[in-house]
N, C-alpha and C. Protein backbone atom coordinates (compact mmCIF):
# COMPACT_ATOMS: atom_id res chain seq x y z
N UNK A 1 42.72 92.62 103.24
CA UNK A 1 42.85 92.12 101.88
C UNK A 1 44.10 91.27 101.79
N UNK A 2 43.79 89.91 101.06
CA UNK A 2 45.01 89.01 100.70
C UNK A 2 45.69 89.19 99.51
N UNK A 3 46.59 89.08 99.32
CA UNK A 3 47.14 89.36 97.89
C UNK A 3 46.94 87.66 97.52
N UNK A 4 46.45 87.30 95.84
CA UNK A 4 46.92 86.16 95.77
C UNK A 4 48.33 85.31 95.87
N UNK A 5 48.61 83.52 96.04
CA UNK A 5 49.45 83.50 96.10
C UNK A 5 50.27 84.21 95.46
N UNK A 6 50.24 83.50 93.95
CA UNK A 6 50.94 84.02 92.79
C UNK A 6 51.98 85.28 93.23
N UNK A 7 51.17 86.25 93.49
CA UNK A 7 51.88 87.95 93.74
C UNK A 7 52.76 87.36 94.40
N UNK A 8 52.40 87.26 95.79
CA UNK A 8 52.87 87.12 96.98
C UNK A 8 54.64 86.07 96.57
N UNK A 9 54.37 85.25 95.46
CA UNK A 9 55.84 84.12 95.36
C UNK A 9 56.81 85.41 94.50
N UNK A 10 55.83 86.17 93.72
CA UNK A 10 56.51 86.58 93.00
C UNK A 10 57.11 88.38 93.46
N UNK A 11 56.60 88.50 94.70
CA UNK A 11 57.00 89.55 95.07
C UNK A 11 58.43 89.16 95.95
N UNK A 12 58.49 88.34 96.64
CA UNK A 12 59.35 87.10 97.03
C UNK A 12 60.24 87.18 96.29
N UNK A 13 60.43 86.41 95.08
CA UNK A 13 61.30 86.25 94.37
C UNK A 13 61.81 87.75 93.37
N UNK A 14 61.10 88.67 93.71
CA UNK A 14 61.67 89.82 93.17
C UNK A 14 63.10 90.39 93.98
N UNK A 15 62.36 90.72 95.15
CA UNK A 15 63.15 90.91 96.56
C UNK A 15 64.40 90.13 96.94
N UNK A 16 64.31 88.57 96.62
CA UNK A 16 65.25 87.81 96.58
C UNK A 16 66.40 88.13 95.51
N UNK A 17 65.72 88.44 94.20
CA UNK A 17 66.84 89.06 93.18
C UNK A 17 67.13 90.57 92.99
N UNK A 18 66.73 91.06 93.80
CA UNK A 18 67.12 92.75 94.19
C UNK A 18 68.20 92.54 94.85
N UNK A 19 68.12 91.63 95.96
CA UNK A 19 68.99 91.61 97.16
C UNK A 19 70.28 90.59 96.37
N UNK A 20 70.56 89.75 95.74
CA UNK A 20 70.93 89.12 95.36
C UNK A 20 71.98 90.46 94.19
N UNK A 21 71.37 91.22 93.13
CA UNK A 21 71.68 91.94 92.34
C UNK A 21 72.94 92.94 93.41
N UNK A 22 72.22 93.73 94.55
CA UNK A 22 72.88 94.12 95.22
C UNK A 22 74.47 93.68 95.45
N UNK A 23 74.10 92.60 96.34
CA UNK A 23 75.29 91.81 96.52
C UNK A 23 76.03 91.84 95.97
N UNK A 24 75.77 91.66 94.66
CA UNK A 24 77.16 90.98 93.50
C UNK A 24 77.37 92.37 93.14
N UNK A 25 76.78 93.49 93.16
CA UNK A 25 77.50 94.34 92.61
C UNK A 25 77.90 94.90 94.14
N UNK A 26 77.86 94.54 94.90
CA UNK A 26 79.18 95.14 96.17
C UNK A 26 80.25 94.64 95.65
N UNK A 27 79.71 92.88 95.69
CA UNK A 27 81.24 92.36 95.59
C UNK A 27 82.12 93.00 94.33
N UNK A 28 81.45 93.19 92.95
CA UNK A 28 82.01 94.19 91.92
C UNK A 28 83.07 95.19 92.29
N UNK A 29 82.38 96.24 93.45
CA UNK A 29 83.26 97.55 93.75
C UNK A 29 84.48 96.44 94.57
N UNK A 30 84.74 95.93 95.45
CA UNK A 30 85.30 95.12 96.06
C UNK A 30 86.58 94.36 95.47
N UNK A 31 86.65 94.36 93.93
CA UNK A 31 86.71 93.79 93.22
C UNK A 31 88.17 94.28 91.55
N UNK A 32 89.08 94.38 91.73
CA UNK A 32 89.33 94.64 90.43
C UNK A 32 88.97 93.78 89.51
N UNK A 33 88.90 94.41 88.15
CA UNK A 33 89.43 93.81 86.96
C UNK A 33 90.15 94.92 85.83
N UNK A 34 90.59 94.34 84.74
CA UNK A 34 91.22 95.42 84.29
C UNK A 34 91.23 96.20 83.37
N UNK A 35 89.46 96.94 83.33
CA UNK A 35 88.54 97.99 83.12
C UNK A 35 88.91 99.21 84.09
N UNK A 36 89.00 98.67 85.37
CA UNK A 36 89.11 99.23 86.42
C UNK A 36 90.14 99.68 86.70
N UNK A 37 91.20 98.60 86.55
CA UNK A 37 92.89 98.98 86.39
C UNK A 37 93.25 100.19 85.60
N UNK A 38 92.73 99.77 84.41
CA UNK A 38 93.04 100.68 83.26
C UNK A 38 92.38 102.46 83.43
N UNK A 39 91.46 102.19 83.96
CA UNK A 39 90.52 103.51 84.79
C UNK A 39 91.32 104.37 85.77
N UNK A 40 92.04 103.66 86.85
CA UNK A 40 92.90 104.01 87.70
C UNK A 40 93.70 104.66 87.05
N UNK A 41 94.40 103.73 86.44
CA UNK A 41 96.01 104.04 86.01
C UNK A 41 95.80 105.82 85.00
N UNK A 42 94.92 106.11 84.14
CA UNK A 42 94.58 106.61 82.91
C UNK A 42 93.80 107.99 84.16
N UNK A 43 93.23 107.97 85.65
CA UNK A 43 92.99 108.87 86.25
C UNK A 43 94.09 109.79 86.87
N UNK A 44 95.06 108.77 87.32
CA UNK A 44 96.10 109.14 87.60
C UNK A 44 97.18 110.24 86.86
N UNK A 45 97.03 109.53 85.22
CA UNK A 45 97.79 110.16 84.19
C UNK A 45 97.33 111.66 83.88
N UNK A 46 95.84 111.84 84.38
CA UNK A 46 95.12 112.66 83.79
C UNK A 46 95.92 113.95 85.21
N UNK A 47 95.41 113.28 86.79
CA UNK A 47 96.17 114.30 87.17
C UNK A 47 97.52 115.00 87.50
N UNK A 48 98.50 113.95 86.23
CA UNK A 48 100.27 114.65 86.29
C UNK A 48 99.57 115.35 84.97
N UNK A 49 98.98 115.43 83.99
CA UNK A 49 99.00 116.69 83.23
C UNK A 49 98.32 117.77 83.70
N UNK A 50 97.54 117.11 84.57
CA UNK A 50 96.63 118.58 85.26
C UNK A 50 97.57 119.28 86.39
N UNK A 51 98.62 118.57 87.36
CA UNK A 51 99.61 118.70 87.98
C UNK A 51 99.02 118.91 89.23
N UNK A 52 97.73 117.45 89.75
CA UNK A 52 97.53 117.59 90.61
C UNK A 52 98.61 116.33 91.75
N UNK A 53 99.15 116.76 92.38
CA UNK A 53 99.73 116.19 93.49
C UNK A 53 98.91 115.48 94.56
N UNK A 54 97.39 116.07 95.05
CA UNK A 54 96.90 115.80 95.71
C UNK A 54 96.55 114.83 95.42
N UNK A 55 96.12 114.41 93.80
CA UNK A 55 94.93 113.09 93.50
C UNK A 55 95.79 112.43 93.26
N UNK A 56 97.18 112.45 92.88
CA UNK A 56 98.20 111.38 92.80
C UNK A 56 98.53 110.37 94.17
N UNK A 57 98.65 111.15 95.25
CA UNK A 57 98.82 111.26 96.45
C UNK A 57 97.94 110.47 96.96
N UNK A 58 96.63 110.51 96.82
CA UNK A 58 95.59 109.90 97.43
C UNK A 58 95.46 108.91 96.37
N UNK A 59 96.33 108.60 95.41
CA UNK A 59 96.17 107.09 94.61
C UNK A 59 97.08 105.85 95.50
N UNK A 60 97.87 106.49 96.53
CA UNK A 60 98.49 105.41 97.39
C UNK A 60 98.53 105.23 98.50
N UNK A 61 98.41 103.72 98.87
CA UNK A 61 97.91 103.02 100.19
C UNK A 61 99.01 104.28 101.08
N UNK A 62 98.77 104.01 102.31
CA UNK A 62 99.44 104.33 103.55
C UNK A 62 100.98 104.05 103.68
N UNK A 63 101.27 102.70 103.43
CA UNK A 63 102.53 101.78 103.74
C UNK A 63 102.94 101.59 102.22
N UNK A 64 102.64 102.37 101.14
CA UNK A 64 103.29 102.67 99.49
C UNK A 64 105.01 103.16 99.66
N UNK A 65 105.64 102.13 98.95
CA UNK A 65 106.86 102.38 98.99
C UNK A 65 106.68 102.73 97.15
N UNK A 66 107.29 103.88 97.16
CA UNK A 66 107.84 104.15 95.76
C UNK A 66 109.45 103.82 95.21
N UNK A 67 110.35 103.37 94.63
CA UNK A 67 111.51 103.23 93.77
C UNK A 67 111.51 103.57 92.46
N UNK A 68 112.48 105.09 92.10
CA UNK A 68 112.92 105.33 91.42
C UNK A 68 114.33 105.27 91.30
N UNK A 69 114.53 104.35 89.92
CA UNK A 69 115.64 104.22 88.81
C UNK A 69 116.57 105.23 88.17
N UNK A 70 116.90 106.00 88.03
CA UNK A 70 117.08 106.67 86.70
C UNK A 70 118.66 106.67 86.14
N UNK A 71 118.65 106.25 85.03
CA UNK A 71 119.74 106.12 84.00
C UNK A 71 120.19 106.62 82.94
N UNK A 72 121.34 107.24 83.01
CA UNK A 72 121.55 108.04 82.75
C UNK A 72 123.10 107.44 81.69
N UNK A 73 123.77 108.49 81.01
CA UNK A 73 124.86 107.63 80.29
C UNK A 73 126.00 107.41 81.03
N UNK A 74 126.02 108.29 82.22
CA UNK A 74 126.83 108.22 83.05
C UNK A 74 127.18 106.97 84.16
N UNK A 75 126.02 106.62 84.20
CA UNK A 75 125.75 105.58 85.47
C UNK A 75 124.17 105.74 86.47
N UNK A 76 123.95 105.08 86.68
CA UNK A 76 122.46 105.05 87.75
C UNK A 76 122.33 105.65 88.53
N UNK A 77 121.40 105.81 89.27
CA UNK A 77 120.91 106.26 90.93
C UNK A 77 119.80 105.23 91.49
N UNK A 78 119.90 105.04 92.24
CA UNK A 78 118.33 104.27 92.75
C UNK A 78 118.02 104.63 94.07
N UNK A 79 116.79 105.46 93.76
CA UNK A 79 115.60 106.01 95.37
C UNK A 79 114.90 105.59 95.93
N UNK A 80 114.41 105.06 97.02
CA UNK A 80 113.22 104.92 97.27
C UNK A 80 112.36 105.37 98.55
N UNK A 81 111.13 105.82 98.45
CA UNK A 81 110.61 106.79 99.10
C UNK A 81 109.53 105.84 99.71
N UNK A 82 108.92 106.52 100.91
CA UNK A 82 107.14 106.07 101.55
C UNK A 82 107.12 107.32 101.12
N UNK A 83 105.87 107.06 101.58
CA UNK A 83 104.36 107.94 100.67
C UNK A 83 104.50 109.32 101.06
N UNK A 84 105.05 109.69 102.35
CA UNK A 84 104.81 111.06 102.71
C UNK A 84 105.97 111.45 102.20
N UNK A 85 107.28 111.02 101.87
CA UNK A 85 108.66 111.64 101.15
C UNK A 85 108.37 111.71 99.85
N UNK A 86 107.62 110.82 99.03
CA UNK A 86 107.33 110.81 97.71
C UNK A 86 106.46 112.00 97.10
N UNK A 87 105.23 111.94 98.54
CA UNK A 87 104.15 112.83 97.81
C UNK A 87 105.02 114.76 98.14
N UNK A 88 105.84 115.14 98.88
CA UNK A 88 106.34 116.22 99.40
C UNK A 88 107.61 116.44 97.64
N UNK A 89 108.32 115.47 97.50
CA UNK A 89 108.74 115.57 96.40
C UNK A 89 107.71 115.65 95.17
N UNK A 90 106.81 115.26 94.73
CA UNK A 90 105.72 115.39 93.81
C UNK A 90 105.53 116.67 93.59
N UNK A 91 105.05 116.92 95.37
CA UNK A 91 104.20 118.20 95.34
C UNK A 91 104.65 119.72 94.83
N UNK A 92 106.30 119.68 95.34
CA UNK A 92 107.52 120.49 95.10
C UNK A 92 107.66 120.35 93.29
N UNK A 93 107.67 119.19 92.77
CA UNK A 93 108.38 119.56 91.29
C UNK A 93 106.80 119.83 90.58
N UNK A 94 105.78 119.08 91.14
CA UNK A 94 104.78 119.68 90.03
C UNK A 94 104.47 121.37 90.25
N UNK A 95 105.08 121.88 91.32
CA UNK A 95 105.14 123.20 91.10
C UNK A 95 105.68 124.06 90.56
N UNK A 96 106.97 123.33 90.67
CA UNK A 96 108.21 123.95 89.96
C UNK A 96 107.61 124.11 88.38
N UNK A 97 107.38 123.18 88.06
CA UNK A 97 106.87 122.79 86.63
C UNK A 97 106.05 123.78 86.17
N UNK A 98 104.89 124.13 87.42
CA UNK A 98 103.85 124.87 86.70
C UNK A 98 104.91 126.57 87.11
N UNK A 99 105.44 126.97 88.02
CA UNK A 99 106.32 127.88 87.96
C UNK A 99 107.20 128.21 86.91
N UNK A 100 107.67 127.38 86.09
CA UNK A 100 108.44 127.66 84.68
C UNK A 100 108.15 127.44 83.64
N UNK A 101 106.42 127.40 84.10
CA UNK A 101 105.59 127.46 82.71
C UNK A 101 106.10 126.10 81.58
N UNK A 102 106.14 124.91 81.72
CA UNK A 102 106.85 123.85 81.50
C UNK A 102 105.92 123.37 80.66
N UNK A 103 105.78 123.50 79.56
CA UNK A 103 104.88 122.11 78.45
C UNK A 103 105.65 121.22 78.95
N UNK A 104 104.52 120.01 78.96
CA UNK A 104 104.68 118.74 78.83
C UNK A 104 103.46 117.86 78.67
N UNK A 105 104.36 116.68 78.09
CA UNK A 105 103.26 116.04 77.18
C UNK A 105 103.67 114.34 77.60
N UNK A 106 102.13 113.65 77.74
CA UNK A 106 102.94 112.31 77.90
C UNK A 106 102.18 111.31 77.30
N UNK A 107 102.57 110.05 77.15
CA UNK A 107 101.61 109.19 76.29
C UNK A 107 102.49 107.90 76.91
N UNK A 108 101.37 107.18 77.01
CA UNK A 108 101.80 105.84 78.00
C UNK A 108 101.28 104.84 77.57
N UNK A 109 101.53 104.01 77.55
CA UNK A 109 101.35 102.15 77.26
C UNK A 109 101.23 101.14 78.57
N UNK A 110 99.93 100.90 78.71
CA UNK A 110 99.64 99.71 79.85
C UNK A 110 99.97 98.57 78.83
N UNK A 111 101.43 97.86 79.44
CA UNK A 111 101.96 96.59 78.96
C UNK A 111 101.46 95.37 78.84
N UNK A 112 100.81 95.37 80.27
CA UNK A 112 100.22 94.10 80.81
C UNK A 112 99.41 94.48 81.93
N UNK A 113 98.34 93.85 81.94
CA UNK A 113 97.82 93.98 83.56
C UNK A 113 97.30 92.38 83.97
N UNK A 114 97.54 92.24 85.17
CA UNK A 114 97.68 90.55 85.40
C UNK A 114 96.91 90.64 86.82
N UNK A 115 95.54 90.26 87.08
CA UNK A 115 94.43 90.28 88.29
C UNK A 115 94.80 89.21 88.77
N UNK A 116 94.91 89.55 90.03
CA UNK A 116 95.18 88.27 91.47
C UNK A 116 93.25 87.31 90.73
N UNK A 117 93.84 86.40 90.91
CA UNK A 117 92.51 85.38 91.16
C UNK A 117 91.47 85.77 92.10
N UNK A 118 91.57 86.32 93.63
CA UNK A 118 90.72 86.95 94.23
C UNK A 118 90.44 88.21 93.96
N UNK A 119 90.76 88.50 92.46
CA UNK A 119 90.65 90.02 92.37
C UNK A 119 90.89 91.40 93.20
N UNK A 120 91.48 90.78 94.35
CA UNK A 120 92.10 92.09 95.46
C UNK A 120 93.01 92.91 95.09
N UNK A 121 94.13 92.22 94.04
CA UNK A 121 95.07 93.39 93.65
C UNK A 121 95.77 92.78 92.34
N UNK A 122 96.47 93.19 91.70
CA UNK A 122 96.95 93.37 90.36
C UNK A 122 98.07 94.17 89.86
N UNK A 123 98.92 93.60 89.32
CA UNK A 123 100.27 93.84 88.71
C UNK A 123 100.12 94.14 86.89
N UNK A 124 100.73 95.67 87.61
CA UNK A 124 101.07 95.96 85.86
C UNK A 124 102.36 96.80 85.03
N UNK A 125 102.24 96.39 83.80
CA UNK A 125 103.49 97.26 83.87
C UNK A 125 103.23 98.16 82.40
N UNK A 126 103.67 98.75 82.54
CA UNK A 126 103.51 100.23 81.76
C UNK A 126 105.13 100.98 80.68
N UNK A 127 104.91 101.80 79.45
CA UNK A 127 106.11 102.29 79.30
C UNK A 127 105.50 103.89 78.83
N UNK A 128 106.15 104.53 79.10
CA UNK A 128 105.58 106.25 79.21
C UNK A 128 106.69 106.46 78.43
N UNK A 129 106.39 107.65 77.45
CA UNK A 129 107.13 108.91 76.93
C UNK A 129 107.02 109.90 77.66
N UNK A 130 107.79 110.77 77.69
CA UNK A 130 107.46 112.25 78.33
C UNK A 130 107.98 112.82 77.63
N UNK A 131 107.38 114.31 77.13
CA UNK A 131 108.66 115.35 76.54
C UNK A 131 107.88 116.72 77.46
N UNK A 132 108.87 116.90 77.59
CA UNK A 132 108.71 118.60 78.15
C UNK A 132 109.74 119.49 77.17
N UNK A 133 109.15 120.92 77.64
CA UNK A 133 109.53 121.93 76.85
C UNK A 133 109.59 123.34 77.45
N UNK A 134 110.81 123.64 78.24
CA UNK A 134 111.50 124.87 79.31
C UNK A 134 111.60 125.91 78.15
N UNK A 135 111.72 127.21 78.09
CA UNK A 135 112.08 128.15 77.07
C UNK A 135 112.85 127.90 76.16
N UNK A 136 111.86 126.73 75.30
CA UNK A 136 112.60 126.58 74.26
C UNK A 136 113.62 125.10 73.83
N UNK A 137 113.60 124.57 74.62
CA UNK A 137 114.64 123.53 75.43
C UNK A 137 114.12 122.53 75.79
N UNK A 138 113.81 121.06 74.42
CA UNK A 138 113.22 120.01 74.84
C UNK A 138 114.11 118.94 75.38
N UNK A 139 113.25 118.31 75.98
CA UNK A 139 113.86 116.93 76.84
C UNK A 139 112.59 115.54 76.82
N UNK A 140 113.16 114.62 76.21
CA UNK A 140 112.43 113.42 76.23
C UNK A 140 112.96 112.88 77.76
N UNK A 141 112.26 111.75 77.71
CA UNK A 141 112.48 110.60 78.76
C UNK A 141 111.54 109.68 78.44
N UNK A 142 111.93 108.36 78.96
CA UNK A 142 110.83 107.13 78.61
C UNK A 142 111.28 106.31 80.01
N UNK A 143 109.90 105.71 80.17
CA UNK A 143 110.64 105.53 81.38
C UNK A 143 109.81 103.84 81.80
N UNK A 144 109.85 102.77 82.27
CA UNK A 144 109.61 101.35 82.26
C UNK A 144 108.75 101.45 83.98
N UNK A 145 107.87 100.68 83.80
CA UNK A 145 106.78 101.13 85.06
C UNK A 145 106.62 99.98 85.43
N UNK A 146 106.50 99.22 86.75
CA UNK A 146 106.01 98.54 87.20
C UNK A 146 104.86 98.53 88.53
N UNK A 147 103.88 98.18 88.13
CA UNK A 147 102.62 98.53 90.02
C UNK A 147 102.52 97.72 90.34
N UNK A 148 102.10 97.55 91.45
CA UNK A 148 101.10 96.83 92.60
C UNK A 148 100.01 97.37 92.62
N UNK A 149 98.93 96.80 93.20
CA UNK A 149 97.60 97.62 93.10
C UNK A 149 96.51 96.83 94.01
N UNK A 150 96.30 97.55 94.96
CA UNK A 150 95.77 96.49 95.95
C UNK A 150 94.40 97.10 96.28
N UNK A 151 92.75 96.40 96.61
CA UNK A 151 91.36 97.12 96.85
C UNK A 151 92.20 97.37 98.46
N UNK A 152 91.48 98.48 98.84
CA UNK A 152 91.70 99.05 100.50
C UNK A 152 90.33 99.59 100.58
N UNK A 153 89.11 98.99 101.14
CA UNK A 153 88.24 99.32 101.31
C UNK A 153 86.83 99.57 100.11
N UNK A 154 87.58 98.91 99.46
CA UNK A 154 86.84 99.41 97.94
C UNK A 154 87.60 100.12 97.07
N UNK A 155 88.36 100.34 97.22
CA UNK A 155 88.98 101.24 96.78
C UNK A 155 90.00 100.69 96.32
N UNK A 156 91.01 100.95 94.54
CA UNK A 156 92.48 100.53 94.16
C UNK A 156 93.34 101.49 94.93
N UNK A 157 94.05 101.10 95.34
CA UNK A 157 95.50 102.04 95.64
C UNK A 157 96.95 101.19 95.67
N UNK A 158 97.75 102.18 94.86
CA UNK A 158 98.95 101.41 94.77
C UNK A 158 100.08 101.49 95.69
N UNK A 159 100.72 100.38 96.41
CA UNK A 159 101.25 99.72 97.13
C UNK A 159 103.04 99.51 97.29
N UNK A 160 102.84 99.37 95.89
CA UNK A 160 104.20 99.64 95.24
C UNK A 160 104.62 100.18 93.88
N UNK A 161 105.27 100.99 93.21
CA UNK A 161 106.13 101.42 92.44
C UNK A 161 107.45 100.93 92.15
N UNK A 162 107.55 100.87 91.08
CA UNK A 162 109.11 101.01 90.32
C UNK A 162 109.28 101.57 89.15
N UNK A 163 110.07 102.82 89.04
CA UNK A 163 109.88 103.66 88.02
C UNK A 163 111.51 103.00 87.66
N UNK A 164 111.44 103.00 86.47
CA UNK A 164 113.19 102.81 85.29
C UNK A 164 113.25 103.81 84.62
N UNK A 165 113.72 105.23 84.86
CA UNK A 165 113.37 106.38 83.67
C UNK A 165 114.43 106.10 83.09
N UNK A 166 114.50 106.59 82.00
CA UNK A 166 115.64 106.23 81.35
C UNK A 166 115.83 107.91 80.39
N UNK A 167 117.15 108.42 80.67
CA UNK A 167 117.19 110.11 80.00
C UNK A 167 118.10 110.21 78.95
């Protein structure tokens, strides 16, 4: 049995726009924009209140240099860590934290987010509140954010950090 032409162009041209549909949504995952940014950044946030270290951890490339700021009335400090000194410090205070039973609360502002033209990676910058609350004993901080944010396989992961806390 023949199928008529007709079918036959139009089974063709189905296949052609399946495969076609495909495609563009690879290139999509492949792809920031800053739906996606904002997705990241806001997953991330979700696991310092949950006080996961691990999913923070696995939000950065391999070769992620972190720099922290912090200013104080006294005068500055400035740190900066790779990924395995950063995430070992993380891992240590988000415990501490959950060890002294620590409310805290945070609320953050994506400033800007600015997509490379090839959509591979993207710069943003951010300003966070924090307050925590030890027995009794609050402490603000606000602190000035800057990322990098680069696809690694499909995947966002950030590249670089610069934290400005300010206490």
């Amino acid at each position: 049995m023949t199928m008529p032409t007709s079918w036959s162009r139009s089974l063709k041209l189905l296949s052609l726009c399946l495969a076609l549909m495909l495609s563009l949504s690879a290139c999509k995952k492949n792809k920031l924009n800053e739906e996606a940014v904002r997705k990241f950044i806001d997953d991330g946030l979700q696991a310092v209140v949950r006080g996961d270290a691990k999913f923070l951890c696995d939000q950065l490339a391999e070769q992620a240099r972190v720099t922290v700021i912090r200013i104080r009335f006294s005068g500055s400090d400035k740190k900066a860590f790779a990924k395995d000194e950063y995430c070992g410090h993380l891992t240590e205070g988000l415990q501490a934290m959950r060890d002294a039973r620590v409310s805290y609360s945070v609320n953050l502002d994506v400033r800007q987010v600015l997509i490379a033209a090839d959509g591979k990676s993207a710069d943003v910058e951010t300003e966070t509140i924090e307050e925590i609350s030890v027995q009794g004993r609050q402490m603000g901080m606000r602190t000035q954010g800057k990322a990098h944010i680069e696809m690694f396989k499909g995947k966002p992961l950030y590249t670089e950090i610069t934290s400005r806390v300010m206490e």
